[in-house]
C-alpha atoms as a PDB file:
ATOM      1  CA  UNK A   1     100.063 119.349  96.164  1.00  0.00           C
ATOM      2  CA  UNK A   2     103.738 119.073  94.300  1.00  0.00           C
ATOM      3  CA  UNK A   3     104.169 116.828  91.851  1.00  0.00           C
ATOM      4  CA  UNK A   4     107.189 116.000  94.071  1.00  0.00           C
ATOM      5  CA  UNK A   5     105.000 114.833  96.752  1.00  0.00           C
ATOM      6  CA  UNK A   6     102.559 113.026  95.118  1.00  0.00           C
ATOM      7  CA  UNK A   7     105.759 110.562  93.129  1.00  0.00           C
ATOM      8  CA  UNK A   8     107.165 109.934  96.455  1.00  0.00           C
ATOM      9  CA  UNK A   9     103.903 109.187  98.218  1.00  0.00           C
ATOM     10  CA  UNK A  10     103.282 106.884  95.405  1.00  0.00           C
ATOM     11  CA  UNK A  11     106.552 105.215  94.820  1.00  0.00           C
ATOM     12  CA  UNK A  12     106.210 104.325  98.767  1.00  0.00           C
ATOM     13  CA  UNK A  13     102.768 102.997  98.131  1.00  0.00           C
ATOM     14  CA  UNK A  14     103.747 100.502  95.140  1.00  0.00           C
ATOM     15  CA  UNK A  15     106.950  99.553  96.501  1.00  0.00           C
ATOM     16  CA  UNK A  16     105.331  98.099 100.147  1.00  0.00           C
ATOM     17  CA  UNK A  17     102.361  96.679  98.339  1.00  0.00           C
ATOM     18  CA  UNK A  18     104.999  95.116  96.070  1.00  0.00           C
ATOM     19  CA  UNK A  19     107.160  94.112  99.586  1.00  0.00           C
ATOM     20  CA  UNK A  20     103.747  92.428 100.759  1.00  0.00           C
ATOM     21  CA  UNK A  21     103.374  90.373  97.569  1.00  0.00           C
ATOM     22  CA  UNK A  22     106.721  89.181  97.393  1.00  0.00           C
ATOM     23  CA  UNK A  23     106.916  88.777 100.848  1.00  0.00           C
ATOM     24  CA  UNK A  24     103.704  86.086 100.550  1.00  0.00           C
ATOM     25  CA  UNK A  25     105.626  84.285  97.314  1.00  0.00           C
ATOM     26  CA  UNK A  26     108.201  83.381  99.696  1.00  0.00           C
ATOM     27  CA  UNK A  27     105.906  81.982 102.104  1.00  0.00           C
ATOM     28  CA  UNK A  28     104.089  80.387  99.704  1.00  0.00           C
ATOM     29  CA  UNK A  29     107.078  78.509  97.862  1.00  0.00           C
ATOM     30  CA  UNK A  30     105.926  75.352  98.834  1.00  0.00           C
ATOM     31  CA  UNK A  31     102.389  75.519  98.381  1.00  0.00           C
ATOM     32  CA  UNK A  32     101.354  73.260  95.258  1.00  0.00           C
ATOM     33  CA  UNK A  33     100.364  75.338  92.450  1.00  0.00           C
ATOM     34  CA  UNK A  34     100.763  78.415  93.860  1.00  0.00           C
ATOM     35  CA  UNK A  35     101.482  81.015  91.236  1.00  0.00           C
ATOM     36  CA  UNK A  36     103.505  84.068  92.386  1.00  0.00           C
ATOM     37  CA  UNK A  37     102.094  87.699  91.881  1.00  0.00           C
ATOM     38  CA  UNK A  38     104.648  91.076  91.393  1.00  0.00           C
ATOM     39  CA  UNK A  39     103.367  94.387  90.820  1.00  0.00           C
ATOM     40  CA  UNK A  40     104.864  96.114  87.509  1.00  0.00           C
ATOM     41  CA  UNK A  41     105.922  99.476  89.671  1.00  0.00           C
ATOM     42  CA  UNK A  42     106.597 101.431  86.383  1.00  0.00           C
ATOM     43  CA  UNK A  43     102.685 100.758  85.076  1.00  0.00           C
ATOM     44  CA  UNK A  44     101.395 101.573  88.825  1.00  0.00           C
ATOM     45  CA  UNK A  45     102.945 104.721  89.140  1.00  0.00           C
ATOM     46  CA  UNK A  46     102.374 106.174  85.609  1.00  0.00           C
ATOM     47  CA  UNK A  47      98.328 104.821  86.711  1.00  0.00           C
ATOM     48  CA  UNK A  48      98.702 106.329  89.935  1.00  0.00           C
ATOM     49  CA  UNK A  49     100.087 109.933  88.475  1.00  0.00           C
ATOM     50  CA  UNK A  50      97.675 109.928  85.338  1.00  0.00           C
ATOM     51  CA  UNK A  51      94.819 109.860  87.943  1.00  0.00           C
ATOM     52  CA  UNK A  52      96.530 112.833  90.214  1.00  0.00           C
ATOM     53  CA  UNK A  53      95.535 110.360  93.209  1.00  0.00           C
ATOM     54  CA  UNK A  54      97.524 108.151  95.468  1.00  0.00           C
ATOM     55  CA  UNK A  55      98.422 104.625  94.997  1.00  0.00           C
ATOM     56  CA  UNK A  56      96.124 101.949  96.476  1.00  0.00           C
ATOM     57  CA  UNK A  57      93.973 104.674  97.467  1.00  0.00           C
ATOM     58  CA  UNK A  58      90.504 104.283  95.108  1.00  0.00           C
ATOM     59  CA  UNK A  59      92.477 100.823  93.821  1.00  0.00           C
ATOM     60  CA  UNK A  60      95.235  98.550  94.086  1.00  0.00           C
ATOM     61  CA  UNK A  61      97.995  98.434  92.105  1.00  0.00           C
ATOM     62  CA  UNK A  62      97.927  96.340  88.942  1.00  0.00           C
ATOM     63  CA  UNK A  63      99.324  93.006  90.178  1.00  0.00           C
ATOM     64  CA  UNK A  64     100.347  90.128  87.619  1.00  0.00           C
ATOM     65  CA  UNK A  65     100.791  86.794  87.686  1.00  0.00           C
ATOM     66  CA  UNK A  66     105.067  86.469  87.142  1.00  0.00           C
ATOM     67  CA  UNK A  67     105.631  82.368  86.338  1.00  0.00           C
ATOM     68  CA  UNK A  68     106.688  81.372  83.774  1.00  0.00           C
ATOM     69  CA  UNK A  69     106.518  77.929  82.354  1.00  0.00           C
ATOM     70  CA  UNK A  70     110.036  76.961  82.258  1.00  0.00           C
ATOM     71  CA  UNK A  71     109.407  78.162  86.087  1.00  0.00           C
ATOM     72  CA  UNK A  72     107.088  75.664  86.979  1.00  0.00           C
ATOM     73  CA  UNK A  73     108.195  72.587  89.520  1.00  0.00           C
ATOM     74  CA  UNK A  74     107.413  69.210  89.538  1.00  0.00           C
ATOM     75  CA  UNK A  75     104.450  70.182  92.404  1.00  0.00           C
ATOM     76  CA  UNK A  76     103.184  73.249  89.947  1.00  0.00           C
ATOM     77  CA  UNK A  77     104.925  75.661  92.358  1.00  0.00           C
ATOM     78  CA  UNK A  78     105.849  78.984  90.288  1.00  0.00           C
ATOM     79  CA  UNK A  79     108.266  80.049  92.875  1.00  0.00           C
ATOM     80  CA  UNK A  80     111.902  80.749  92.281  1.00  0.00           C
ATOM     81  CA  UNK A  81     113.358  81.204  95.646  1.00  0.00           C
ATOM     82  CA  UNK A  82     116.400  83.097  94.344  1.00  0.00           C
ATOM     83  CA  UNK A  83     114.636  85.453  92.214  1.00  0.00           C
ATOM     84  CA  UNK A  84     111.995  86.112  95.025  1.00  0.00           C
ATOM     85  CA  UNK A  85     114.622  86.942  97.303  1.00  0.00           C
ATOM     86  CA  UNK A  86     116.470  89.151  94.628  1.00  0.00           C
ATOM     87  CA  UNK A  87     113.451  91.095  94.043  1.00  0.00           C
ATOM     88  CA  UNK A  88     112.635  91.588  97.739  1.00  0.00           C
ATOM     89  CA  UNK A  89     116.190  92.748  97.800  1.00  0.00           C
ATOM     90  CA  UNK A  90     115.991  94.872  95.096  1.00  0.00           C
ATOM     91  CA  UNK A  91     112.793  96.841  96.527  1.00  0.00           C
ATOM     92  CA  UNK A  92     113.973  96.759  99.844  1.00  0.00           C
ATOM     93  CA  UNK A  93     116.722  99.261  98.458  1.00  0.00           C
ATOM     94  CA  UNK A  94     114.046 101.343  96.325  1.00  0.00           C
ATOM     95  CA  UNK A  95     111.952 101.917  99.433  1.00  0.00           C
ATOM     96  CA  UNK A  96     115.070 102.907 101.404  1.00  0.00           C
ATOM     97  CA  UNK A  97     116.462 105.228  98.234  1.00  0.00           C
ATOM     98  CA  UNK A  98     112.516 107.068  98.155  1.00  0.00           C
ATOM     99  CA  UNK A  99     112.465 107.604 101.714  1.00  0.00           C
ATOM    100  CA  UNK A 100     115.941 109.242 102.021  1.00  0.00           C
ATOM    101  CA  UNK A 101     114.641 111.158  98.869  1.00  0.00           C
ATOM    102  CA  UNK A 102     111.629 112.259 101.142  1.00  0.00           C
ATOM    103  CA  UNK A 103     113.816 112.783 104.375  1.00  0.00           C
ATOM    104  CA  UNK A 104     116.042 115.186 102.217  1.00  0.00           C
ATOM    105  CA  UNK A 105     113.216 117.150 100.531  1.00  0.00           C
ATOM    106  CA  UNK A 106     111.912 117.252 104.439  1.00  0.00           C
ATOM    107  CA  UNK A 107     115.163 119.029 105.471  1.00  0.00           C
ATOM    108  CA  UNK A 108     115.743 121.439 102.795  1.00  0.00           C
ATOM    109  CA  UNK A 109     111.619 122.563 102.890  1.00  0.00           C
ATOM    110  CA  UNK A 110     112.359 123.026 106.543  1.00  0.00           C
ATOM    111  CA  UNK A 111     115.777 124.853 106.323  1.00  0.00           C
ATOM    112  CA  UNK A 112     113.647 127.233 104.024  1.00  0.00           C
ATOM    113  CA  UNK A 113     111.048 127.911 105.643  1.00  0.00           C
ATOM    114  CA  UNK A 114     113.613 128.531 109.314  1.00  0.00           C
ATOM    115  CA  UNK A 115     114.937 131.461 107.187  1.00  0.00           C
END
């Protein structure tokens, strides 16, 4: 397997299991005391590739707890809307970015091999 490969396989990986915990801080925004969890994608991947496996497959990527005190409502909520949504954003694009990445490595690997 290329090293190419095994990045993009594991950038997709971390970046939905980082979609699916974001996705649940939103949802949870109004839940008293609910502390929101983000996945530190730089620390997964260099995990992921120092084991030569694929992400989330023997174990889930490292997830932390992300609120900070100054954070904190008047319920004990840990949810900043904004940022939330700004980091869903933000990872929305990665995944897209990785999987044109992937689409193009597709085409050339299959222009080369049509030769």
């Amino acid at each position: 397997m290329r090293i190419t490969d095994l990045v993009i396989r594991n950038a997709l990986s971390i970046e939905a299991q980082r979609e699916s915990l974001l996705a649940a801080n939103i949802a949870n925004a109004d839940v008293a005391g609910f502390v929101p969890t983000d996945v530190d994608f730089g620390r997964a991947l260099d995990q992921a590739l120092e084991s030569g496996r694929d992400a989330l497959s023997t174990q889930p990527a490292p997830i932390a707890a992300v609120a900070r005190p100054e954070d904190l409502r008047v319920d004990g909520s840990g949810v900043d809307l904004t940022r939330e949504m700004g980091k869903l954003f933000e990872n929305s694009l990665a995944y897209e970015t990785t999987m044109k990445l992937y689409a193009s490595m597709m085409a050339r690997l299959k222009n080369a091999t049509a030769i």
